[in-house]
C-alpha atoms as a PDB file:
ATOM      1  CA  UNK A   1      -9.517 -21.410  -1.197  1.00  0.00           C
ATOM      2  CA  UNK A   2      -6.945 -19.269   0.728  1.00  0.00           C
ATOM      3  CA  UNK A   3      -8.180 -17.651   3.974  1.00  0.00           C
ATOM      4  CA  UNK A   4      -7.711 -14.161   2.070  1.00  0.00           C
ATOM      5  CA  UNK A   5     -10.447 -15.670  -0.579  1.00  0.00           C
ATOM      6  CA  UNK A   6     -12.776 -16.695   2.221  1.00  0.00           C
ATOM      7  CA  UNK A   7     -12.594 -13.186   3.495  1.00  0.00           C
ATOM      8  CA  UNK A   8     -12.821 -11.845   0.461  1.00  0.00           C
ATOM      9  CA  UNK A   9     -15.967 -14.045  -0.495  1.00  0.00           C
ATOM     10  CA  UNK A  10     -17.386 -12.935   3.315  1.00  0.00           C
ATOM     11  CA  UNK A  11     -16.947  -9.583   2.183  1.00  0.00           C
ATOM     12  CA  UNK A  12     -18.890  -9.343  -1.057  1.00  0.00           C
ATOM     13  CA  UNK A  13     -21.495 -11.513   0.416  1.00  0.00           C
ATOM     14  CA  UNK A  14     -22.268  -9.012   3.291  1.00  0.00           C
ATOM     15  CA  UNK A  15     -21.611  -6.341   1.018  1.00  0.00           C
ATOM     16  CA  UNK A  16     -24.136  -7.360  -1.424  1.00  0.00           C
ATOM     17  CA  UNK A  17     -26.926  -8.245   0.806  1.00  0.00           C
ATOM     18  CA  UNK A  18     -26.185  -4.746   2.639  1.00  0.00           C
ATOM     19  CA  UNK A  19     -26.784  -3.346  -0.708  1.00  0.00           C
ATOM     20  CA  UNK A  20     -29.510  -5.578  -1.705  1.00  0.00           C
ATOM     21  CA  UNK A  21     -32.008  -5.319   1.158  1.00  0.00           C
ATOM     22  CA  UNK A  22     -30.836  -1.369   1.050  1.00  0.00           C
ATOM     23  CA  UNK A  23     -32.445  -1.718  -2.441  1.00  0.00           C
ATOM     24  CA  UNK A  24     -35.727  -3.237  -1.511  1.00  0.00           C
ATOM     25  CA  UNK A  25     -36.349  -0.909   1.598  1.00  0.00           C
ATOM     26  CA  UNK A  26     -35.862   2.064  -1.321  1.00  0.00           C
ATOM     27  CA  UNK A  27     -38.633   0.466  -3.570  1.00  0.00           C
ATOM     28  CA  UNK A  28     -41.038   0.555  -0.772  1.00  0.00           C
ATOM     29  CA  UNK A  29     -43.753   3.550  -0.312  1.00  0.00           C
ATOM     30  CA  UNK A  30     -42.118   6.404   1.626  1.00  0.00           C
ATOM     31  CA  UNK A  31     -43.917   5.683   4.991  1.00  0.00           C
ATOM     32  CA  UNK A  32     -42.911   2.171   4.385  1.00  0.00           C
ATOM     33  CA  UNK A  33     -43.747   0.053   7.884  1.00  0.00           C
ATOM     34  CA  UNK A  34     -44.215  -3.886   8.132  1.00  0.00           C
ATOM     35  CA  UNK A  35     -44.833  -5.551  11.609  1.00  0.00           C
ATOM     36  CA  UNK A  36     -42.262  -8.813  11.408  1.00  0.00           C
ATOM     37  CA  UNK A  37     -42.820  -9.851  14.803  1.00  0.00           C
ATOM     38  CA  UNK A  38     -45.109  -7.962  17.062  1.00  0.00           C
ATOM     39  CA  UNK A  39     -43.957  -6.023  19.550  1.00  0.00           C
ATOM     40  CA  UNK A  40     -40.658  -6.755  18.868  1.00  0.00           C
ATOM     41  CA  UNK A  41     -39.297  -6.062  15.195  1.00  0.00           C
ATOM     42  CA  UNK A  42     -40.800  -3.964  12.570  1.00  0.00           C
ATOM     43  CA  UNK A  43     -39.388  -3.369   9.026  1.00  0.00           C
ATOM     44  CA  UNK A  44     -39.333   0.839   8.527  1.00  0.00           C
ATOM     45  CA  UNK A  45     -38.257   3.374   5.993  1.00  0.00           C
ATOM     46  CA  UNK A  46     -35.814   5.136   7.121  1.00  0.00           C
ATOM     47  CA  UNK A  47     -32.975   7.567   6.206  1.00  0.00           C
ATOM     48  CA  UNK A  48     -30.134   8.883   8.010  1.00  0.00           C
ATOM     49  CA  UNK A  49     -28.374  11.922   7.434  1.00  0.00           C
ATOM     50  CA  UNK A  50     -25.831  11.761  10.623  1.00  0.00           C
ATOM     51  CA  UNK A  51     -24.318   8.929  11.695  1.00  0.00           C
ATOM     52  CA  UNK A  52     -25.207   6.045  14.624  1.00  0.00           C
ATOM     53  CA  UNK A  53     -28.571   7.645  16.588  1.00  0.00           C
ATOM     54  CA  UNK A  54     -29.003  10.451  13.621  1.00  0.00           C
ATOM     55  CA  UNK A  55     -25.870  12.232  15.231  1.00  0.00           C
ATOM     56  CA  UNK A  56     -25.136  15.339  13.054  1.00  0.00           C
ATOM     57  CA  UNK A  57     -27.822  15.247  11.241  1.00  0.00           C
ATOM     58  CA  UNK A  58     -29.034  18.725  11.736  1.00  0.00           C
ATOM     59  CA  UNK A  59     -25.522  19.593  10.352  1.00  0.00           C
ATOM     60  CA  UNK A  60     -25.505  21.875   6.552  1.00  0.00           C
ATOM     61  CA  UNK A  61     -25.615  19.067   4.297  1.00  0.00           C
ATOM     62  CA  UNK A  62     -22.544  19.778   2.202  1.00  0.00           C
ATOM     63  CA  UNK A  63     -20.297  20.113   5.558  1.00  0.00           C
ATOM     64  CA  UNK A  64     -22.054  16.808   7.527  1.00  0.00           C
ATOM     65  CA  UNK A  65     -21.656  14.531   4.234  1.00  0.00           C
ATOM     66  CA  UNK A  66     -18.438  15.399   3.172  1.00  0.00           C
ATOM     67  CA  UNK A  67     -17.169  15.470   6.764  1.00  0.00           C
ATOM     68  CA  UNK A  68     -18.919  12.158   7.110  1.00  0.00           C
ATOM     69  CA  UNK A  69     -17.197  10.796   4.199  1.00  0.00           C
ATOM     70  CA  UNK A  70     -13.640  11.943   5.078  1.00  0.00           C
ATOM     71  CA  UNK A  71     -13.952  10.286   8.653  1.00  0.00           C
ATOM     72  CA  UNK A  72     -15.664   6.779   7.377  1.00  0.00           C
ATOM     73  CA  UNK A  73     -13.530   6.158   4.152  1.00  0.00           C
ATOM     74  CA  UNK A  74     -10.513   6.991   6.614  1.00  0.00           C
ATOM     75  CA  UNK A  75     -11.509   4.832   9.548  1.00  0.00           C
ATOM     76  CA  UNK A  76     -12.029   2.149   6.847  1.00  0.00           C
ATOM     77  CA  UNK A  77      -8.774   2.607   5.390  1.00  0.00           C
ATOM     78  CA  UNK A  78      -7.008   1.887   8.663  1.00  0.00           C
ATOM     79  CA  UNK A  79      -9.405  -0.897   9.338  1.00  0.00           C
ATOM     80  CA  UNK A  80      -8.142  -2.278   5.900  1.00  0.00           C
ATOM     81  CA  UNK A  81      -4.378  -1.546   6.975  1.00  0.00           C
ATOM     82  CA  UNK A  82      -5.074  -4.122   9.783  1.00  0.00           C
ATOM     83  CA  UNK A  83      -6.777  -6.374   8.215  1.00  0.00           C
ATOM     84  CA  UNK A  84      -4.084  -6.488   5.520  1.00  0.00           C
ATOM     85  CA  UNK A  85      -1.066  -7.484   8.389  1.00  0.00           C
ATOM     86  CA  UNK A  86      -3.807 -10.098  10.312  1.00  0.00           C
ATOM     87  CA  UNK A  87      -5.259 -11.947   7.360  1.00  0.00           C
ATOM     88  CA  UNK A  88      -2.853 -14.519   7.867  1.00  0.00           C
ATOM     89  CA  UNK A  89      -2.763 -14.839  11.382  1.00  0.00           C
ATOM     90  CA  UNK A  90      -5.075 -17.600  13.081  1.00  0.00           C
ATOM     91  CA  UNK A  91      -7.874 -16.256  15.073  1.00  0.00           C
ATOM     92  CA  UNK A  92     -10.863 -14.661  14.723  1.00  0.00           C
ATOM     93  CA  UNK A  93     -10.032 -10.776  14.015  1.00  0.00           C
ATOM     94  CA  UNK A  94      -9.378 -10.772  10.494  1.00  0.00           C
ATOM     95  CA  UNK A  95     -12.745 -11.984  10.154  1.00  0.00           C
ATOM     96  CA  UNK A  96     -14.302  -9.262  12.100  1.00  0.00           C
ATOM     97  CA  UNK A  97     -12.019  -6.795  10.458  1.00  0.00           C
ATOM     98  CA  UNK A  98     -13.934  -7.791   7.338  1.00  0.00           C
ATOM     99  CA  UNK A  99     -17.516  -7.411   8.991  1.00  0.00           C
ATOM    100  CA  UNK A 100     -16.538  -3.858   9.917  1.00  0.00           C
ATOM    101  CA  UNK A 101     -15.083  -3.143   6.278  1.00  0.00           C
ATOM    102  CA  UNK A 102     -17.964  -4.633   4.681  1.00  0.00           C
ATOM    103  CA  UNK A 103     -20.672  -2.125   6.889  1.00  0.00           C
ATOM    104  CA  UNK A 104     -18.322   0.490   6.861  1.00  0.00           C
ATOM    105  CA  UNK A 105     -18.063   0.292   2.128  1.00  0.00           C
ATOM    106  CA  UNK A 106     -22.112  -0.200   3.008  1.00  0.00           C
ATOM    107  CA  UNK A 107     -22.886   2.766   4.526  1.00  0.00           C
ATOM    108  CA  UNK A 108     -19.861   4.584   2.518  1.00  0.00           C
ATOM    109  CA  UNK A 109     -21.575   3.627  -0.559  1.00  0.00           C
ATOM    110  CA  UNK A 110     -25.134   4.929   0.639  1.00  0.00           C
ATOM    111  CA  UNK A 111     -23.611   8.046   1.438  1.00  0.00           C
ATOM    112  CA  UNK A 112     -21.544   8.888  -1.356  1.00  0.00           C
ATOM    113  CA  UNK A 113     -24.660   7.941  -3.845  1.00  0.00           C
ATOM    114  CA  UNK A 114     -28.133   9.306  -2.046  1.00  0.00           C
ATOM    115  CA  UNK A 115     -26.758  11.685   0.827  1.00  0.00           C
ATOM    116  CA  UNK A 116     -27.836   9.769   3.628  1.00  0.00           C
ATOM    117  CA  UNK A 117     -27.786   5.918   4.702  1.00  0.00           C
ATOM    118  CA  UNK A 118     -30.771   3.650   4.216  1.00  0.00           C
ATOM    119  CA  UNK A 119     -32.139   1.979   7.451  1.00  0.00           C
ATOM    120  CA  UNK A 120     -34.636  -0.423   7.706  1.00  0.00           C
ATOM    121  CA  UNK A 121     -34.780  -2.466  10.962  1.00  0.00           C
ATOM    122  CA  UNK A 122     -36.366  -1.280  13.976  1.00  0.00           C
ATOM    123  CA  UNK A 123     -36.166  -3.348  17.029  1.00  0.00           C
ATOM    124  CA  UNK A 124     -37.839  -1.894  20.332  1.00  0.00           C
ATOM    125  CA  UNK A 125     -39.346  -3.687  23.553  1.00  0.00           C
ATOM    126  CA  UNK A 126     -43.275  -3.022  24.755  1.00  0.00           C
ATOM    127  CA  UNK A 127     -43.139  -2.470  28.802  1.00  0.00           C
ATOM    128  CA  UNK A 128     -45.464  -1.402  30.649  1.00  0.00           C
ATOM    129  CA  UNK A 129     -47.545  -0.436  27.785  1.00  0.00           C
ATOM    130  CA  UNK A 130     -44.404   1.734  26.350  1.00  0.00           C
ATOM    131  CA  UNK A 131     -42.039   0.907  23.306  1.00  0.00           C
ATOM    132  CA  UNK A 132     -38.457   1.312  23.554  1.00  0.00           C
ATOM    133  CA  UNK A 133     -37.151   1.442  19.964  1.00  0.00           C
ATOM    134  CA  UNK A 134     -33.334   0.744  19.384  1.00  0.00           C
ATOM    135  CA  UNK A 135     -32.268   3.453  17.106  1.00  0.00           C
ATOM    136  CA  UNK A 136     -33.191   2.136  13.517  1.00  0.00           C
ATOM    137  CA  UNK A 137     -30.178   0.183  11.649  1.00  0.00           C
ATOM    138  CA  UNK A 138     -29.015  -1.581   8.651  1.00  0.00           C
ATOM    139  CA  UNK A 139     -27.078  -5.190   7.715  1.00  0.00           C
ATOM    140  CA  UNK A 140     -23.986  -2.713   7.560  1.00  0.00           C
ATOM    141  CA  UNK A 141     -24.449  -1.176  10.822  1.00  0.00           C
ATOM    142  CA  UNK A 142     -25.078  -5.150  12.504  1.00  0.00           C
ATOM    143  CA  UNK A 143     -22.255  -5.744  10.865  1.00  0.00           C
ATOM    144  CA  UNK A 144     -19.884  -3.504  12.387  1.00  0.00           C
ATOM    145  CA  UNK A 145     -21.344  -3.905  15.975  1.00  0.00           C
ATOM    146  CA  UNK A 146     -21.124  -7.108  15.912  1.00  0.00           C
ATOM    147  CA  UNK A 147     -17.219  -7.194  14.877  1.00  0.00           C
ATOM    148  CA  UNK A 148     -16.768  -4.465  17.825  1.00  0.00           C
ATOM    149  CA  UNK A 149     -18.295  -6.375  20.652  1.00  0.00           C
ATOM    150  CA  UNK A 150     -16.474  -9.530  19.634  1.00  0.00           C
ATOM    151  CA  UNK A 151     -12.813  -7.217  19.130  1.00  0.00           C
ATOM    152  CA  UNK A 152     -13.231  -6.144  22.648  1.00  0.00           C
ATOM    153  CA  UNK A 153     -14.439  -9.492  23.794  1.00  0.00           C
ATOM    154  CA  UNK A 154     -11.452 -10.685  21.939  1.00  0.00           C
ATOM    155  CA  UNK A 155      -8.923  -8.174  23.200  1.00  0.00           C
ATOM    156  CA  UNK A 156      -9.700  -8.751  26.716  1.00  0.00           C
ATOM    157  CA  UNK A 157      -9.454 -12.523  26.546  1.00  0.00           C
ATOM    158  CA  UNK A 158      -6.141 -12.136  25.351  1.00  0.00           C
ATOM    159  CA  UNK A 159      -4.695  -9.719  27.379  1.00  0.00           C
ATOM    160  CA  UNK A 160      -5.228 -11.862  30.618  1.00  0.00           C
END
């Protein structure tokens, strides 16, 4: 297989299990909550109308999803652009080009179909008898962070 096929492969594969575990979380009871690892990770119900921390999502509906949509399917598009000229290339930032395309079609998807974005995985910390809760995310959301720490990581190594 070309490198193109490998990303392309990469691609459906996060895509799908975005979509899949997306599914599974919807089949649950609304209030949906399972304790994975105590004090640590929970599996949770949730739905997003905004974007990353529920930005926006007081927003009309009509004018927060279809401004939502314009800015995502257009980020992706240039993200595609680039990924397009560095497939190619050696090093690692086609590959994380596809991690970002594959969250961003996720969430895109989710959007476009129910109106909001399906999250499901709630990771917090217990101190000093307090939880801290990381704002609730999705495999498309990992996704994309991930590929954004490692671009920067990336970009600063090489501009040494």
């Amino acid at each position: 297989m070309s490198r193109t096929q490998l990303q392309a492969a990469l691609f459906a594969t996060l895509l799908t299990a975005d979509q899949l575990s997306k599914w599974w979380i919807e089949q649950q009871a609304p209030f949906f909550h399972m304790v994975v690892i105590d004090g640590f990770f929970n599996l949770i119900k949730a739905h997003n109308f905004g974007v990353a921390f529920a930005m926006f999502a007081n927003w009309d509906h009509a004018w927060r999803t279809n401004l939502l949509l314009v800015a995502t399917i257009s980020i992706a598009l240039v993200v595609a652009f680039w990924w397009w000229r560095e497939r190619s290339k050696q090093g690692i930032e086609s590959w994380l080009f596809i991690l970002i395309l594959a969250g961003a079609c996720g969430n895109i998807y989710d959007r476009m179909t129910l109106g909001y974005v399906v999250d499901f995985i709630d990771w917090y910390v217990v101190w000093g008898g307090q939880a801290y809760h990381w704002a609730t995310f999705n495999i498309a959301d990992a996704c994309i962070s991930i590929a954004v720490v490692l671009l920067l990581f990336s970009s600063f190594r090489s501009h040494k």
